[in-house]
Protein backbone atom coordinates (compact mmCIF):
# COMPACT_ATOMS: atom_id res chain seq x y z
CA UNK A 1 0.00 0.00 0.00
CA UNK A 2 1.26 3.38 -1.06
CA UNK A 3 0.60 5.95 1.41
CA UNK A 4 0.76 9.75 1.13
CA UNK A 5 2.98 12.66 3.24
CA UNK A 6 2.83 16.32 3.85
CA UNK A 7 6.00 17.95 3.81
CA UNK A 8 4.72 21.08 6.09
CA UNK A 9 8.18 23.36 5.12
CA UNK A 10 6.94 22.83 0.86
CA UNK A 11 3.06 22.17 1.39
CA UNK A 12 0.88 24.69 -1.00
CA UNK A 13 -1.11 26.01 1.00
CA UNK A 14 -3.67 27.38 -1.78
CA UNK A 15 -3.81 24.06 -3.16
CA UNK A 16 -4.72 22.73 0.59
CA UNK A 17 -6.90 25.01 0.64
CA UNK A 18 -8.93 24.21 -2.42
CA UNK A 19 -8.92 20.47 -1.46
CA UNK A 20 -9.97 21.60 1.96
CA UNK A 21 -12.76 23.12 0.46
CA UNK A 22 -13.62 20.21 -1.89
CA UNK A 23 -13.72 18.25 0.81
CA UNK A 24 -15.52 20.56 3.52
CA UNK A 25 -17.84 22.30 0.74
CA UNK A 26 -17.38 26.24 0.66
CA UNK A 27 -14.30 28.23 1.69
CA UNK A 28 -14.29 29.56 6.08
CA UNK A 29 -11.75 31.18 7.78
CA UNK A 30 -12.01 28.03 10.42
CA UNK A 31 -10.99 25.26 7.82
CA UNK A 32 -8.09 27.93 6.76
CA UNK A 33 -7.40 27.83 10.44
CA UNK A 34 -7.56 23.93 11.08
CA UNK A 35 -5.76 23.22 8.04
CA UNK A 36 -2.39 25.83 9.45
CA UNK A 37 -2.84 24.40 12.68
CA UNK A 38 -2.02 20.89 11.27
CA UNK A 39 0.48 22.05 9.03
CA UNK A 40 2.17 23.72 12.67
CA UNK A 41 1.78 20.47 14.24
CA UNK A 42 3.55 18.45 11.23
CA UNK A 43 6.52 21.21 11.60
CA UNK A 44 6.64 21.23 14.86
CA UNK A 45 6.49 17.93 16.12
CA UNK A 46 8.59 16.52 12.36
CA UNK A 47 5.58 14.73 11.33
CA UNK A 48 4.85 13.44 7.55
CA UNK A 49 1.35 13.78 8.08
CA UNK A 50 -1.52 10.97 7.52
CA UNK A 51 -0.10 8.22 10.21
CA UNK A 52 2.31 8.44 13.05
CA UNK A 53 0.34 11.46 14.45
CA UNK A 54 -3.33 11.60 16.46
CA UNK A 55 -5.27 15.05 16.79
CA UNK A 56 -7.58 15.40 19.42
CA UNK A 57 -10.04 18.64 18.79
CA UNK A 58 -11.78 20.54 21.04
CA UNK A 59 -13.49 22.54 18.48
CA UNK A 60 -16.78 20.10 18.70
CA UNK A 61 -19.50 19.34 16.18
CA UNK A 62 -21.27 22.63 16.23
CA UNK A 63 -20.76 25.29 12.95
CA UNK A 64 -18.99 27.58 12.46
CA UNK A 65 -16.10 26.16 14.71
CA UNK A 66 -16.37 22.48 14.02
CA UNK A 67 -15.48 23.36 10.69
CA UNK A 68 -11.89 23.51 12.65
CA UNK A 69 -11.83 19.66 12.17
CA UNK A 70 -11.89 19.41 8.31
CA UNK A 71 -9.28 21.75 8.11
CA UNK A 72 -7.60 19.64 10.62
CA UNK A 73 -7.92 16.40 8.24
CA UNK A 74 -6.45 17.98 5.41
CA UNK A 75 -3.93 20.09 7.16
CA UNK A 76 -2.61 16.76 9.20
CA UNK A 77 -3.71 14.19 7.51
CA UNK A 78 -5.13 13.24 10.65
CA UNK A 79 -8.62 11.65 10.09
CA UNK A 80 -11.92 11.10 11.93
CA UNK A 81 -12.20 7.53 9.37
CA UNK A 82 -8.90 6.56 10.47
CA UNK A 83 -9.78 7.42 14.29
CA UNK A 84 -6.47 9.37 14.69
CA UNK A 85 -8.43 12.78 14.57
CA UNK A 86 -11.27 12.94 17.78
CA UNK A 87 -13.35 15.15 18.27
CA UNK A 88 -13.55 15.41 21.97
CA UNK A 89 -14.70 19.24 22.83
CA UNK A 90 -17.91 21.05 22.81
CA UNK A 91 -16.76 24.54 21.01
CA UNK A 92 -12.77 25.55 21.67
CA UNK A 93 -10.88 26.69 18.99
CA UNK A 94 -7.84 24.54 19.75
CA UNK A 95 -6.02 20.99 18.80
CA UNK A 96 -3.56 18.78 21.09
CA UNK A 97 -1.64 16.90 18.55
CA UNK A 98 0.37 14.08 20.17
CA UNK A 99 3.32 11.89 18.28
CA UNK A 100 4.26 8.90 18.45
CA UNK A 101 6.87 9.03 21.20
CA UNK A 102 4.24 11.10 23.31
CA UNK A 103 5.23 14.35 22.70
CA UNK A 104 2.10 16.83 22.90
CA UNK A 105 1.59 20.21 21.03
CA UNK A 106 -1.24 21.98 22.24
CA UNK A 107 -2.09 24.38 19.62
CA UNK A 108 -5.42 27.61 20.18
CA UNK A 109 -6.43 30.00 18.08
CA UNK A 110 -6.04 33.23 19.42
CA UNK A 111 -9.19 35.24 20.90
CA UNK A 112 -8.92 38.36 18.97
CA UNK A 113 -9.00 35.92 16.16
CA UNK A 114 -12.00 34.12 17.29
CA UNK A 115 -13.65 37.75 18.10
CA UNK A 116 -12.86 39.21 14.75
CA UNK A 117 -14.66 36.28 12.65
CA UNK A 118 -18.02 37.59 14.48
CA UNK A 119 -19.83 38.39 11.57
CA UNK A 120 -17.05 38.82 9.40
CA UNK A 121 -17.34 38.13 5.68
CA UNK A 122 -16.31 34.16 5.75
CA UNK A 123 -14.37 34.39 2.86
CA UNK A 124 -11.99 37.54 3.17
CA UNK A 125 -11.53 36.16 6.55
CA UNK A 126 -10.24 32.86 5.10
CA UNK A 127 -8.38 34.39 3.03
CA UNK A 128 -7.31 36.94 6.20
CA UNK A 129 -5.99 33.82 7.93
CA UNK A 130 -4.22 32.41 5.19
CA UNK A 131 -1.64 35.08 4.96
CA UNK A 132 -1.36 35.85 8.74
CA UNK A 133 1.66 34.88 10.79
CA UNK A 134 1.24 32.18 12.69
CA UNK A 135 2.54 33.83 15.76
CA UNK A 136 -0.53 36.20 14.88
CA UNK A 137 -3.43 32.93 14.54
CA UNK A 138 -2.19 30.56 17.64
CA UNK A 139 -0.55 30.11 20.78
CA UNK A 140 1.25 26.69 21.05
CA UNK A 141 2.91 25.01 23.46
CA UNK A 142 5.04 21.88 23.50
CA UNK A 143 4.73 19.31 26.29
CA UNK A 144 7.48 16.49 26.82
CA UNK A 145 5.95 12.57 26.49
């Protein structure tokens, strides 16, 4: 079986993007924001996406932020089908990925973000988030296994 990676330093993000939104339906600033938190997570914790990696995210089943969790899948490869991507919150904008060796990165989206997506036009938002800096979108932190 051939199976895919995600190089997070060369990914195209556009191209993410538009499969994120072939998969999730319509463009949002929170699949834009699930699919940069996975690509953090790959970086950070020198993952190849898809397997070797679980997400677990708090961002719940409830629109606009569950939409968090399809950006998630396509950002990480992490997926609800292969039960490495859980859904285990009730409305936080934020994802604990954890390797393999039990290293955790806890990874939120930042209020001010959250607050300016309040009736915001979805799509210049998305597109808003896109080019932000990272250190702009999320606060991480790294937590030994």
């Amino acid at each position: 079986m051939e199976t895919r990676t995600i190089d997070p330093r060369t990914a195209d993000l556009p191209a993410m993007i538009e499969r994120g939104v072939l998969l999730h339906g319509h463009l949002g600033p929170y699949l834009v924001a699930g699919i940069r938190m996975g690509l953090l997570a790959l970086r950070e914790l020198g993952g190849t996406g898809y397997f070797g990696l679980r997400a677990e995210s708090k961002a719940g089943h409830t629109t606009p932020l569950s939409c968090l969790n399809d950006g998630v899948q396509i950002g990480s490869g992490c997926t609800t089908g292969k039960g490495n991507l859980r859904i285990v919150g009730s409305g936080e904008p934020r994802v604990c990925f954890i390797a393999e060796d039990g290293r955790r990165l806890d990874i939120a989206l930042r209020p001010a973000i959250v607050e300016s997506l309040r009736g915001a036009d979805v799509v210049a938002k998305a597109k808003d988030l896109q080019d932000a800096a990272e250190e702009a979108l999320f606060a991480w932190t790294m937590s030994p296994p």
